[in-house]
PDB file of N, CA and C in Angstrom:
ATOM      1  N   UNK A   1      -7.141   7.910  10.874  1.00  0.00           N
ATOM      2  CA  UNK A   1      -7.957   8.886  10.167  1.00  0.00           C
ATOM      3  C   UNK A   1      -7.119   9.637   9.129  1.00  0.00           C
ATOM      4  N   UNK A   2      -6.162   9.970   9.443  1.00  0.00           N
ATOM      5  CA  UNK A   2      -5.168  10.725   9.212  1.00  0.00           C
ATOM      6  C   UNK A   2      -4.591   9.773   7.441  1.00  0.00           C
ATOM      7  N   UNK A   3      -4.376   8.897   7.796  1.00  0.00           N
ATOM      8  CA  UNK A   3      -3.987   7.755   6.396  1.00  0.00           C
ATOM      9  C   UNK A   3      -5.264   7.534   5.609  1.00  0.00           C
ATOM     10  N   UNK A   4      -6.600   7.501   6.433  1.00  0.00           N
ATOM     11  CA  UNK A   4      -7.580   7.209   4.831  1.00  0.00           C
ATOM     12  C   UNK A   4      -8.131   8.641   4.284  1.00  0.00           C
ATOM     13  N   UNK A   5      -7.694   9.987   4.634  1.00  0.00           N
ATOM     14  CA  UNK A   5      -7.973  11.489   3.695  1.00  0.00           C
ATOM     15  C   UNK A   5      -6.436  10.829   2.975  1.00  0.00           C
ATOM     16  N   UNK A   6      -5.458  11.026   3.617  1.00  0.00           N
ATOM     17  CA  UNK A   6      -4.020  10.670   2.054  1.00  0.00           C
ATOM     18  C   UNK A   6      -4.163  10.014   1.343  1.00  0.00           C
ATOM     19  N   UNK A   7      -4.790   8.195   2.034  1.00  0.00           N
ATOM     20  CA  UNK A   7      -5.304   7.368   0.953  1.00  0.00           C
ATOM     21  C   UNK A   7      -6.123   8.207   0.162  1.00  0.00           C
ATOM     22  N   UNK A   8      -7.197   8.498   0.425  1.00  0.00           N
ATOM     23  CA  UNK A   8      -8.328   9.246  -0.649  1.00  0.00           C
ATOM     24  C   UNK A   8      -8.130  10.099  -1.465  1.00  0.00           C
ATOM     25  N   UNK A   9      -7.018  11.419  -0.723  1.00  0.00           N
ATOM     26  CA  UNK A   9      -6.696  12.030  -1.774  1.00  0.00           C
ATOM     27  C   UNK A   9      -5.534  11.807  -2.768  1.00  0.00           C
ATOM     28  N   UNK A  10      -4.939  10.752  -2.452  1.00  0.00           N
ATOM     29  CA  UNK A  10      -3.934  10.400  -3.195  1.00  0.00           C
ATOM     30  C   UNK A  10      -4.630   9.667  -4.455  1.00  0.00           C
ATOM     31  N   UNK A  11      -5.569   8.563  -4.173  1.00  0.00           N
ATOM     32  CA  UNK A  11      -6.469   7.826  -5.289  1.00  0.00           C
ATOM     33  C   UNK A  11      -7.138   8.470  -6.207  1.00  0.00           C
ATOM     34  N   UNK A  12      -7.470  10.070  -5.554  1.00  0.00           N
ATOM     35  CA  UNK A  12      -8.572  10.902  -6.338  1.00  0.00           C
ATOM     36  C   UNK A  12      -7.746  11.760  -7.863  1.00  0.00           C
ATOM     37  N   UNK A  13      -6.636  12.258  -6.962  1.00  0.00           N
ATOM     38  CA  UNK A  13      -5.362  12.703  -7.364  1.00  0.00           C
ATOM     39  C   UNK A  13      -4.888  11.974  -8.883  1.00  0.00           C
ATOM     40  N   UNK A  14      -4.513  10.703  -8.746  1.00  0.00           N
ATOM     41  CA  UNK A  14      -4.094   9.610  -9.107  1.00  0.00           C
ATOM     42  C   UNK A  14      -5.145   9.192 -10.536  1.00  0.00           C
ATOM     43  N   UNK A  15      -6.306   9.445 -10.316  1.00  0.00           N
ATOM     44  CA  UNK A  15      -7.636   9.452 -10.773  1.00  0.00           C
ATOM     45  C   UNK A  15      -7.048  10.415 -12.665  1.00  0.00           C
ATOM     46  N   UNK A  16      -7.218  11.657 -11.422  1.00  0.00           N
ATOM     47  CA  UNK A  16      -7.363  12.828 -12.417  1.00  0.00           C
ATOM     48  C   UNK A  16      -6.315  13.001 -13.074  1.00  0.00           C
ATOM     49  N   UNK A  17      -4.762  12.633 -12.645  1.00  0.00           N
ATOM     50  CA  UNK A  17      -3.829  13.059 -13.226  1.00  0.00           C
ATOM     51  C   UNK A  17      -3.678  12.728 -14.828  1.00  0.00           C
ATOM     52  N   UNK A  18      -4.742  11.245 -15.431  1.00  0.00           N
ATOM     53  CA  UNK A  18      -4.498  11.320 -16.424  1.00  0.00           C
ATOM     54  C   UNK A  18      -4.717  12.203 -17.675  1.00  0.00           C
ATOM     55  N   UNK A  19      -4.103  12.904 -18.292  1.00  0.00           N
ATOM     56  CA  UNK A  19      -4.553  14.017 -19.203  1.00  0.00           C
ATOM     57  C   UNK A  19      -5.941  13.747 -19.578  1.00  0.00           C
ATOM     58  N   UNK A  20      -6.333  12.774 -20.340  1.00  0.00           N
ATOM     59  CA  UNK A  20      -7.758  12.936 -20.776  1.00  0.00           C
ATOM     60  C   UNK A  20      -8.875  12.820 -19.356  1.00  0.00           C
ATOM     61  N   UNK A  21      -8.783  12.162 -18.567  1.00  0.00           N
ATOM     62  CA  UNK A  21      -9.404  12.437 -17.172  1.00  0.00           C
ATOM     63  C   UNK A  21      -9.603  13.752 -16.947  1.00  0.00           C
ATOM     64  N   UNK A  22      -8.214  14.395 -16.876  1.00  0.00           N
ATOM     65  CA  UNK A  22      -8.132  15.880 -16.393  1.00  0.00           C
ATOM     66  C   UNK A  22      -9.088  16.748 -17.073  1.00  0.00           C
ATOM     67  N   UNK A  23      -9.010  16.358 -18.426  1.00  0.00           N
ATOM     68  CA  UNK A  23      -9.842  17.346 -19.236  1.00  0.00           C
ATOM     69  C   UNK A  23     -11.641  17.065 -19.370  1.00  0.00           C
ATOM     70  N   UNK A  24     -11.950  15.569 -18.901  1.00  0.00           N
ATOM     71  CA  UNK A  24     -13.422  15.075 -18.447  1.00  0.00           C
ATOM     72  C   UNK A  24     -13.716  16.101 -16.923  1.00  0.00           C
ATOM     73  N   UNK A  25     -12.841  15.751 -16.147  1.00  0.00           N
ATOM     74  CA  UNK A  25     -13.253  17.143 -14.642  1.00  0.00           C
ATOM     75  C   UNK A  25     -13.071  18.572 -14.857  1.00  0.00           C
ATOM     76  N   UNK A  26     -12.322  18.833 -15.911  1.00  0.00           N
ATOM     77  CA  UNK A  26     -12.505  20.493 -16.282  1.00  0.00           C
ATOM     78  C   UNK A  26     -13.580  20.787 -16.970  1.00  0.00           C
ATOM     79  N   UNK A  27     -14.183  19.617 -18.150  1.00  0.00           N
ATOM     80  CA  UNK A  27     -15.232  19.994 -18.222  1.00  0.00           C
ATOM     81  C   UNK A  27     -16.646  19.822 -18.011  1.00  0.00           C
ATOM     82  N   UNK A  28     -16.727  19.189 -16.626  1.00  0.00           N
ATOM     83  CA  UNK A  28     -17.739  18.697 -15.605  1.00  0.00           C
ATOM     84  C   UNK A  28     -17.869  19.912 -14.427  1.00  0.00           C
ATOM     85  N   UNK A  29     -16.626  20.802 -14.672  1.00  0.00           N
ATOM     86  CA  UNK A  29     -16.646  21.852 -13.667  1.00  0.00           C
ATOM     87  C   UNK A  29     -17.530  22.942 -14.134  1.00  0.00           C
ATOM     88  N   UNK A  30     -17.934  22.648 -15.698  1.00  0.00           N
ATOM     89  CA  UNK A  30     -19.173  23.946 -15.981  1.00  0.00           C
ATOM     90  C   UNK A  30     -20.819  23.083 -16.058  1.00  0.00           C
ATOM     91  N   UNK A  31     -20.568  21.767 -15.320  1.00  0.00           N
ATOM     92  CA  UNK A  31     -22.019  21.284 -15.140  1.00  0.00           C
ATOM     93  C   UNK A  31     -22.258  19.844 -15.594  1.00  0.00           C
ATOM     94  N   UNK A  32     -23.240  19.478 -15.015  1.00  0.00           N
ATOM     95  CA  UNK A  32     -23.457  17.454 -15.357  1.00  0.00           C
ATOM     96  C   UNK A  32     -23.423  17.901 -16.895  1.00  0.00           C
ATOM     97  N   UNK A  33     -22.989  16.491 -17.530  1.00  0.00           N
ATOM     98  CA  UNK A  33     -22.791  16.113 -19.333  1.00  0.00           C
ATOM     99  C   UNK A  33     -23.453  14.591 -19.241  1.00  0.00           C
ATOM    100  N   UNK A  34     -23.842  14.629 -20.591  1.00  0.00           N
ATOM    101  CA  UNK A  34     -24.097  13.218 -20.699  1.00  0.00           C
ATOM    102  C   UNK A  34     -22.963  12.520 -21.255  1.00  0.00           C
ATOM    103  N   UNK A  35     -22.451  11.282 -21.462  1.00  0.00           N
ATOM    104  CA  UNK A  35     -21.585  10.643 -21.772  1.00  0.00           C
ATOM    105  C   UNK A  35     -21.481  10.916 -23.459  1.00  0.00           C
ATOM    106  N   UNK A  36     -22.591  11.080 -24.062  1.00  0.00           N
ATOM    107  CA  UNK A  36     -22.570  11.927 -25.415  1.00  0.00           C
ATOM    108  C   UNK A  36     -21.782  13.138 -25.735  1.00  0.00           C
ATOM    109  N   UNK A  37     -22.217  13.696 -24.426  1.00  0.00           N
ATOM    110  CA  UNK A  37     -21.553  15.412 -25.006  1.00  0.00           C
ATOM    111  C   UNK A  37     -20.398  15.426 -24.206  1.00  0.00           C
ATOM    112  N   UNK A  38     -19.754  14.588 -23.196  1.00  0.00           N
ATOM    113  CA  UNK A  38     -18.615  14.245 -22.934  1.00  0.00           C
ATOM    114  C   UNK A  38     -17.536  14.073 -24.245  1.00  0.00           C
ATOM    115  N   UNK A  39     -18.243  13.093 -24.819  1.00  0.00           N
ATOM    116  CA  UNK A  39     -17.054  11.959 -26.053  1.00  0.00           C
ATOM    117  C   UNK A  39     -17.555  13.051 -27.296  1.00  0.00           C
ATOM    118  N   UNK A  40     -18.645  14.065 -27.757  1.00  0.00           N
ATOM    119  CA  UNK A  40     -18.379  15.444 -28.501  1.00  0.00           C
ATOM    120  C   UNK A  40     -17.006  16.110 -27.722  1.00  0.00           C
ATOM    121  N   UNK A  41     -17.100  16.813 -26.980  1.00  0.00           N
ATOM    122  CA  UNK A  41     -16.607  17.522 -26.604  1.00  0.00           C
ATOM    123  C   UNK A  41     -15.257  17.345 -26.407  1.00  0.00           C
ATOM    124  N   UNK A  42     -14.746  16.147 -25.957  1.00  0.00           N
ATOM    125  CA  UNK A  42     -13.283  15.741 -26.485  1.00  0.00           C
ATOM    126  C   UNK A  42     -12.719  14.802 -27.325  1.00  0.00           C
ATOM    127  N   UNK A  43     -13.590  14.819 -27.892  1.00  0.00           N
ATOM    128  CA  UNK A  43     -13.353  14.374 -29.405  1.00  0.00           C
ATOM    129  C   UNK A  43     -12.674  13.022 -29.238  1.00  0.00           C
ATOM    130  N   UNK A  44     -13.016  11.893 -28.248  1.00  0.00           N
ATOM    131  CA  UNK A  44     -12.870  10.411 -28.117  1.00  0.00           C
ATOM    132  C   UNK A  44     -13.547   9.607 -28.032  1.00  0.00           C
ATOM    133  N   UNK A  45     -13.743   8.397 -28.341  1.00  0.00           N
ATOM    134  CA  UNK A  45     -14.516   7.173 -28.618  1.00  0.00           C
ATOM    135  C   UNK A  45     -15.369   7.129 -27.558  1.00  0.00           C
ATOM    136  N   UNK A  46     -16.454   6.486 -27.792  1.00  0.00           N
ATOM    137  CA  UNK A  46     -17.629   6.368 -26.660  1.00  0.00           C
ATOM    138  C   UNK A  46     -16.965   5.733 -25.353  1.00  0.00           C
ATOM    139  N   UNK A  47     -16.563   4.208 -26.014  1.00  0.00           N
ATOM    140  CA  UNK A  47     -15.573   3.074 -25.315  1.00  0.00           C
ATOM    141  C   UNK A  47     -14.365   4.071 -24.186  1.00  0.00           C
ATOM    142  N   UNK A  48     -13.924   4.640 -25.158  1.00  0.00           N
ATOM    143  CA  UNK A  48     -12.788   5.359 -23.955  1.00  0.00           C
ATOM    144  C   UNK A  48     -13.278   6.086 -23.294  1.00  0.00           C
ATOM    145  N   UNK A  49     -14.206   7.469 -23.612  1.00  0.00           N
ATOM    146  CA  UNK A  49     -14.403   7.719 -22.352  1.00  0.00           C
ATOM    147  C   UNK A  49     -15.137   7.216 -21.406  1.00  0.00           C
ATOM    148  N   UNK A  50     -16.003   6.144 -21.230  1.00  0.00           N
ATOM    149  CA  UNK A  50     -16.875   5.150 -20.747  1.00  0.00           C
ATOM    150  C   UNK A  50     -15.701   5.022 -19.443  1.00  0.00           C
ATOM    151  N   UNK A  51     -14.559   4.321 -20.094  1.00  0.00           N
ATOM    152  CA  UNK A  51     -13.576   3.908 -19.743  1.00  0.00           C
ATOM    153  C   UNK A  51     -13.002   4.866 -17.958  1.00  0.00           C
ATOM    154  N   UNK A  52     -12.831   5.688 -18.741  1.00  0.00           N
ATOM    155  CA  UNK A  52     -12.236   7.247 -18.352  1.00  0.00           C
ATOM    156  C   UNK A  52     -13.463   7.399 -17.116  1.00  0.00           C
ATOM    157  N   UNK A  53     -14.424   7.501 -16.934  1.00  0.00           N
ATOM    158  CA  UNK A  53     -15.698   7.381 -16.443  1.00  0.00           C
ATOM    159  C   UNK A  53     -16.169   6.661 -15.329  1.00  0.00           C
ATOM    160  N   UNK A  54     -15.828   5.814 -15.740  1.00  0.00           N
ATOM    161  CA  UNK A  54     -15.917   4.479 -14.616  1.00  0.00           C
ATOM    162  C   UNK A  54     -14.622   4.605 -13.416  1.00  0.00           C
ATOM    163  N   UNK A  55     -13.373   4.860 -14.122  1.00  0.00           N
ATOM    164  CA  UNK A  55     -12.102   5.597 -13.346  1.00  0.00           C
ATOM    165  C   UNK A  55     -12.394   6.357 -12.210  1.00  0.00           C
ATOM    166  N   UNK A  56     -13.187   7.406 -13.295  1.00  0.00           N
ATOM    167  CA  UNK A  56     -12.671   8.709 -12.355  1.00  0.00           C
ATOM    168  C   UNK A  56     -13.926   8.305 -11.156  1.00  0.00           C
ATOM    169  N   UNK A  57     -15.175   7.805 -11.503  1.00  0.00           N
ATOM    170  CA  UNK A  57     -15.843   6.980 -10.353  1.00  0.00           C
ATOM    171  C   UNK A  57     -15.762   6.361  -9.404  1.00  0.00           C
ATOM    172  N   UNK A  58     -14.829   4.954 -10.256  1.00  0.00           N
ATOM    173  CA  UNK A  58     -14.348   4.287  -8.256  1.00  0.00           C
ATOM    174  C   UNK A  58     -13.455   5.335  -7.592  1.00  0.00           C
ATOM    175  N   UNK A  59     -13.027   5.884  -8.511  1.00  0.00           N
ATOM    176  CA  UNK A  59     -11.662   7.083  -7.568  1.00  0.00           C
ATOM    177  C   UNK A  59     -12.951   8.215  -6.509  1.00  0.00           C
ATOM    178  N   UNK A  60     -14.131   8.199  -6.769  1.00  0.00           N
ATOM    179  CA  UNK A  60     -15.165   8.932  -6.286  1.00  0.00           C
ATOM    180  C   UNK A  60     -14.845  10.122  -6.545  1.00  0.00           C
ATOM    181  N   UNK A  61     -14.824  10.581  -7.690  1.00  0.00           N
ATOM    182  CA  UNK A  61     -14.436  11.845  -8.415  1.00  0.00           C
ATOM    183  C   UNK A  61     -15.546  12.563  -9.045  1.00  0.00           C
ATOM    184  N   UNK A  62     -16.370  11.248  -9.304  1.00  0.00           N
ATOM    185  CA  UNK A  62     -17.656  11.785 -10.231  1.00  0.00           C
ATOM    186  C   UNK A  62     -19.216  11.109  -9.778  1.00  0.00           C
ATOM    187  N   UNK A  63     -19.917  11.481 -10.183  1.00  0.00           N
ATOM    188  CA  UNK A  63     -21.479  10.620 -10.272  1.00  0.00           C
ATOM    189  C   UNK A  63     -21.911  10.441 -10.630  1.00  0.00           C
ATOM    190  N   UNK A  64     -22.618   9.086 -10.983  1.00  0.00           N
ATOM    191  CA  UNK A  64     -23.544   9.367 -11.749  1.00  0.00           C
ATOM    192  C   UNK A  64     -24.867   8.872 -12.037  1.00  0.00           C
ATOM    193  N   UNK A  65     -25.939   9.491 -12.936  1.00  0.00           N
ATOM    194  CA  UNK A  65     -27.269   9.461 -12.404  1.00  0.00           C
ATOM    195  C   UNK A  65     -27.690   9.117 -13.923  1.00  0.00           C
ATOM    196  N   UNK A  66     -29.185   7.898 -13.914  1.00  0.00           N
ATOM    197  CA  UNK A  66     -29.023   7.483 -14.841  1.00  0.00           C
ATOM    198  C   UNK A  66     -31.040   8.528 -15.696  1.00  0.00           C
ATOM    199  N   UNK A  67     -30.419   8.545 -16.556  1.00  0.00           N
ATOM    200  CA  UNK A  67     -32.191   9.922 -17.023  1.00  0.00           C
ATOM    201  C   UNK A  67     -32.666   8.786 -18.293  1.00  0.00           C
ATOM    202  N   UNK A  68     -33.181   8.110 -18.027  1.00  0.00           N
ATOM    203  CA  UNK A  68     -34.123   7.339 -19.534  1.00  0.00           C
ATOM    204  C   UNK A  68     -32.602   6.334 -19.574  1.00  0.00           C
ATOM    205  N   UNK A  69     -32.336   6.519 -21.055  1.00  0.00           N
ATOM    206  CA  UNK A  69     -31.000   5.846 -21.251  1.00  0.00           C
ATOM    207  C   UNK A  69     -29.878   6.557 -21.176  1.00  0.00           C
ATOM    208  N   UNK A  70     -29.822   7.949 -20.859  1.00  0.00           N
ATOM    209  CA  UNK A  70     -28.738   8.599 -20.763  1.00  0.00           C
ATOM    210  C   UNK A  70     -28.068   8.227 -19.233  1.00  0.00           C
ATOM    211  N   UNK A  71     -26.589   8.271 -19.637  1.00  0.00           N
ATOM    212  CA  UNK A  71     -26.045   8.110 -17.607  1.00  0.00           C
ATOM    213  C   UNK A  71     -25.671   9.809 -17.947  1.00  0.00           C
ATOM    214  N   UNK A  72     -25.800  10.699 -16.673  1.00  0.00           N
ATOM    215  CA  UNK A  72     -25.028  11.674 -16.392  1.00  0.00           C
ATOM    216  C   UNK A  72     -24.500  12.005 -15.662  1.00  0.00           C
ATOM    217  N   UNK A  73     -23.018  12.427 -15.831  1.00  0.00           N
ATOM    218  CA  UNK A  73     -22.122  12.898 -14.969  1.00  0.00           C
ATOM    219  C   UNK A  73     -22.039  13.984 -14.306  1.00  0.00           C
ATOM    220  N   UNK A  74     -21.848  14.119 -12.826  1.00  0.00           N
ATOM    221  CA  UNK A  74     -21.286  15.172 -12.739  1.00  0.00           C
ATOM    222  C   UNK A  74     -20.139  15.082 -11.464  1.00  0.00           C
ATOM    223  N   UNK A  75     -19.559  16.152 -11.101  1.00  0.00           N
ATOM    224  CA  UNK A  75     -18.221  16.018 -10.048  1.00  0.00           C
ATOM    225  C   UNK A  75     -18.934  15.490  -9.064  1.00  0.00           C
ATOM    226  N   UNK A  76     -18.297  14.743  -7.846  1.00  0.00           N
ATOM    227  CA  UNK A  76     -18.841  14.706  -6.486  1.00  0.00           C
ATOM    228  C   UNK A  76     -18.394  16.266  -5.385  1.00  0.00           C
ATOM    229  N   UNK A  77     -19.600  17.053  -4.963  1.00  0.00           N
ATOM    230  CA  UNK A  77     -19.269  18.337  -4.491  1.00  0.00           C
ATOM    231  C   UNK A  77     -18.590  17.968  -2.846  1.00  0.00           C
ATOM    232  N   UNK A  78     -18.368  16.534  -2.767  1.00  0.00           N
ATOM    233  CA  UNK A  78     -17.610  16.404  -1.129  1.00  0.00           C
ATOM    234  C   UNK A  78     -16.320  16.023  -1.909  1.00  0.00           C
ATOM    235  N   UNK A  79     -16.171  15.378  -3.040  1.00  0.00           N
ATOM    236  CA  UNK A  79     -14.529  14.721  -3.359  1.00  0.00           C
ATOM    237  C   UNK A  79     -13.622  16.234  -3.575  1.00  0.00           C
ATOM    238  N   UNK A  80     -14.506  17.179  -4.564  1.00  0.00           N
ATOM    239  CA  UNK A  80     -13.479  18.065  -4.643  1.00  0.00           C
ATOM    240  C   UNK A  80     -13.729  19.207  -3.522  1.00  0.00           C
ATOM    241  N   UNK A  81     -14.451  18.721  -2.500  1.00  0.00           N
ATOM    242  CA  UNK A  81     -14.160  19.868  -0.818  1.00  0.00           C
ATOM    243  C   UNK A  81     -13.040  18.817  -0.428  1.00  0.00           C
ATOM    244  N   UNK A  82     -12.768  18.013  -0.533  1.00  0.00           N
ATOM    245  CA  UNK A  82     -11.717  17.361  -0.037  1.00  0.00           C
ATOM    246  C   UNK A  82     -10.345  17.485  -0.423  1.00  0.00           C
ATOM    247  N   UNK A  83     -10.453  17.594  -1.732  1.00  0.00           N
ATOM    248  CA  UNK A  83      -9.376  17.877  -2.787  1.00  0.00           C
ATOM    249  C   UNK A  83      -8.822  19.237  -2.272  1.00  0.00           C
ATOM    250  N   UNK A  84      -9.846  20.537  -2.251  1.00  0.00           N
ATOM    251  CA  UNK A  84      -9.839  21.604  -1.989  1.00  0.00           C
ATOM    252  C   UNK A  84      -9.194  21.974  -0.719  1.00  0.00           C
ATOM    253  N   UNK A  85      -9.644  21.278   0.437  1.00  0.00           N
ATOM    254  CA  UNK A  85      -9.019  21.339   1.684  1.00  0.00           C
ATOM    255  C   UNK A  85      -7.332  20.753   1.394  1.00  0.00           C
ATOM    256  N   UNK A  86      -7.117  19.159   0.897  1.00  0.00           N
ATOM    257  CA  UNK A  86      -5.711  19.433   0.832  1.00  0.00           C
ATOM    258  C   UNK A  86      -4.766  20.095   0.368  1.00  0.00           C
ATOM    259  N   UNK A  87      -5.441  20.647  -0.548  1.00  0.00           N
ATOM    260  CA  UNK A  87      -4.281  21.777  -1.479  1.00  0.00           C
ATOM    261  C   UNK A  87      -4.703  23.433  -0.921  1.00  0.00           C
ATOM    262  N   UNK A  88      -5.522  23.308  -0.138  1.00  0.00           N
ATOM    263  CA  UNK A  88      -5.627  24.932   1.163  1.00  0.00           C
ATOM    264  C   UNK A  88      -4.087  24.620   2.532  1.00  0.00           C
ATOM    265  N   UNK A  89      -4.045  23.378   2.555  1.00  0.00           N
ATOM    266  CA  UNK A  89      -3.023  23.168   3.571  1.00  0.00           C
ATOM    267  C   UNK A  89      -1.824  23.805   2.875  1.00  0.00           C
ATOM    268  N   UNK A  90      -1.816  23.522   1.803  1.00  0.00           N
ATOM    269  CA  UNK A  90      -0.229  23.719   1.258  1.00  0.00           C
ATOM    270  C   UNK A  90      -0.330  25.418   0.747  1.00  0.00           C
ATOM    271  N   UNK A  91      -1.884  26.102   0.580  1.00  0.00           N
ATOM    272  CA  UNK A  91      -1.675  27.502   0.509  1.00  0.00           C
ATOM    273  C   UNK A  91      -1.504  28.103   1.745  1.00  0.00           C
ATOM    274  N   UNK A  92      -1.823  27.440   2.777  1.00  0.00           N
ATOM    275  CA  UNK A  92      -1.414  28.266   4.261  1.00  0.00           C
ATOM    276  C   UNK A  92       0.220  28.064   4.188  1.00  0.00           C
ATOM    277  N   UNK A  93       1.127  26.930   3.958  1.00  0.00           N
ATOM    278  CA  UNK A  93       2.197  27.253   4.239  1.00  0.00           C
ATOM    279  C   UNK A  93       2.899  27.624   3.596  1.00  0.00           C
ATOM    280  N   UNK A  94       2.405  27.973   1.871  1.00  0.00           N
ATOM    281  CA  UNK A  94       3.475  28.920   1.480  1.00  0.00           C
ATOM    282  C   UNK A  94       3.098  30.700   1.764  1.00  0.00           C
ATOM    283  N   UNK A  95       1.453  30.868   1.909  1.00  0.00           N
ATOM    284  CA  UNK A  95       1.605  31.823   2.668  1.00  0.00           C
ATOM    285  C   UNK A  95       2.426  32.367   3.944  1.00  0.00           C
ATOM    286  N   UNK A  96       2.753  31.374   4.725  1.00  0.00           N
ATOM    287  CA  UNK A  96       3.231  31.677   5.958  1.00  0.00           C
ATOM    288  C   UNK A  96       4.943  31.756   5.605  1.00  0.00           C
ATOM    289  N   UNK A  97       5.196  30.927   4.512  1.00  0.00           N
ATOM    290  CA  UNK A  97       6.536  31.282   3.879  1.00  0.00           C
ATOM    291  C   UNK A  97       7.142  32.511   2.910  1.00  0.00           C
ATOM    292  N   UNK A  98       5.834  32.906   2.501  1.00  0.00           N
ATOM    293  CA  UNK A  98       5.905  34.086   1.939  1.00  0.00           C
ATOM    294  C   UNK A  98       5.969  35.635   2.808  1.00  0.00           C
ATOM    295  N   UNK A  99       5.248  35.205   4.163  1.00  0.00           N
ATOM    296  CA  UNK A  99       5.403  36.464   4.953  1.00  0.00           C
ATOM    297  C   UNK A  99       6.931  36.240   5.991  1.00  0.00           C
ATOM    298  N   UNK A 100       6.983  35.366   5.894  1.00  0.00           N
ATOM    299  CA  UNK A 100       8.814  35.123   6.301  1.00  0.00           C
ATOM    300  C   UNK A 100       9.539  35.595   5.386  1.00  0.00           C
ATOM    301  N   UNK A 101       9.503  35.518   3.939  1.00  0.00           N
ATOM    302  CA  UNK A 101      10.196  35.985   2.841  1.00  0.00           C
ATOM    303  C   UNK A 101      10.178  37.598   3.463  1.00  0.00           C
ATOM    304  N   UNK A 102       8.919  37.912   3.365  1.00  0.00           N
ATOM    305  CA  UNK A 102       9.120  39.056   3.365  1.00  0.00           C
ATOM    306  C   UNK A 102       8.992  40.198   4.249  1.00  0.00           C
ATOM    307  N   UNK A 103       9.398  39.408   5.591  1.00  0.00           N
ATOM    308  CA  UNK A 103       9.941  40.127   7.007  1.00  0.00           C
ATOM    309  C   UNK A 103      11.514  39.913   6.849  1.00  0.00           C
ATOM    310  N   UNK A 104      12.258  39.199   6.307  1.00  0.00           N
ATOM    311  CA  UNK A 104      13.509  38.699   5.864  1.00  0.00           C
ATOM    312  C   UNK A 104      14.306  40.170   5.399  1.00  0.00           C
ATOM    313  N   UNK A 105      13.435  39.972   3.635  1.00  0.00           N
ATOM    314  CA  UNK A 105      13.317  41.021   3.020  1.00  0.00           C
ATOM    315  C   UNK A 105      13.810  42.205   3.397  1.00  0.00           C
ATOM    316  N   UNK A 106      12.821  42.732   4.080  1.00  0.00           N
ATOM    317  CA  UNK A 106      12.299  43.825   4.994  1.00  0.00           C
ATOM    318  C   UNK A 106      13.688  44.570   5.453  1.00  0.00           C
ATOM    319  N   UNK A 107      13.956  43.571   6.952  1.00  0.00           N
ATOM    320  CA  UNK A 107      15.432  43.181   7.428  1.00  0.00           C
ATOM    321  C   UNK A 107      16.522  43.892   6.509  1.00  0.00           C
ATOM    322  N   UNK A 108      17.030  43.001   5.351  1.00  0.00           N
ATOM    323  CA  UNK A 108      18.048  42.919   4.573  1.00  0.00           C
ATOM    324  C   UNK A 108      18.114  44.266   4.136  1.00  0.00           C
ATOM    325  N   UNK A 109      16.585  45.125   4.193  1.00  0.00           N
ATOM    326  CA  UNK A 109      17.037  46.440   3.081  1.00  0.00           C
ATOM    327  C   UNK A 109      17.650  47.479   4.309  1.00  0.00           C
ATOM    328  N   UNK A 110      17.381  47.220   5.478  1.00  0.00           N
ATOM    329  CA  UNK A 110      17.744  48.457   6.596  1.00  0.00           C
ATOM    330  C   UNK A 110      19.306  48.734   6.644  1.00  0.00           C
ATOM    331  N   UNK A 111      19.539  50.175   6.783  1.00  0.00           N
ATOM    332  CA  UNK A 111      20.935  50.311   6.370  1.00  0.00           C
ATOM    333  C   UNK A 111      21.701  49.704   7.798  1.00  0.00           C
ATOM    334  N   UNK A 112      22.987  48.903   7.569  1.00  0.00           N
ATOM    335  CA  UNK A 112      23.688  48.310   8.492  1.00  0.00           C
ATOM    336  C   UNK A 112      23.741  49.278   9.982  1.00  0.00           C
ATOM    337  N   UNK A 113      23.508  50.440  10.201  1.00  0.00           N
ATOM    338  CA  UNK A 113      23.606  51.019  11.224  1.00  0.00           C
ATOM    339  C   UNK A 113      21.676  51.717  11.470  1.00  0.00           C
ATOM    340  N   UNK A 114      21.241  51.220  11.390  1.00  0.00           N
ATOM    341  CA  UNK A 114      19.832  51.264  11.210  1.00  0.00           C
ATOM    342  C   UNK A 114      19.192  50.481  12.308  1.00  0.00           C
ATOM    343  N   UNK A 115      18.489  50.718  13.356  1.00  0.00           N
ATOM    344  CA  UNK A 115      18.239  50.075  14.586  1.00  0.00           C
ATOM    345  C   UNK A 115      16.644  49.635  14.376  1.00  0.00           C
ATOM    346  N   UNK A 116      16.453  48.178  14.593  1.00  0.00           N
ATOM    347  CA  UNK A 116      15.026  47.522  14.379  1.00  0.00           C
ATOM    348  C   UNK A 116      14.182  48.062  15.147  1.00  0.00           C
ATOM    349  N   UNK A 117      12.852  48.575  14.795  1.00  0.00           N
ATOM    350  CA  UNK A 117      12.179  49.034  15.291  1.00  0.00           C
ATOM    351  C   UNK A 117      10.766  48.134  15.946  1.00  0.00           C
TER     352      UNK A 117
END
């Protein structure tokens, strides 16, 4: 179980990291686009972002739904709860490293004859 969330989020990851990808899910994060106002909006060829599209899809990053002849995109709301959960793991432990920092801290400022309370 444990290897197909890493597989997944590693593929999804992997997905998005490409700059123009990145910038198709930032701007899918203010709502479905059509593949029109996608390739307006970042100013690239129909072909590429098509391209870009289909990517970030098998990676199950996105969806999409087809209206007349328009396809429209939008995020998948379980890929990025997934996304979301792995990168909450890594805010619990630098939280928990941060309140070690700063019981450490704490420690270091008490004057050498200063008894822990």
């Amino acid at each position: 179980m444990f290897e197909l969330v890493v597989n997944s989020v590693q593929q999804k990851l992997t997905a998005i990291s490409e700059p123009n990808r990145f910038r198709i899910v930032e701007l899918l994060r203010n709502g479905p686009q059509p593949v029109g106002g996608i390739v307006d909006a970042l100013g690239l060829g129909q072909p590429q972002v098509s391209r870009h599209l289909r990517l970030l899809a098998e990676a199950g990053v996105v969806e999409v739904t087809k209206r007349a002849q328009q396809r429209i995109y939008r995020l998948d709301p379980e890929s990025m709860r997934e996304l979301s959960d792995w990168v909450q793991g890594f805010a619990v432990l630098w939280s928990e490293r941060m309140d070690r920092l700063g019981s450490f801290l704490e420690d270091d400022d008490r004057a050498p004859g200063e008894a822990s309370q």
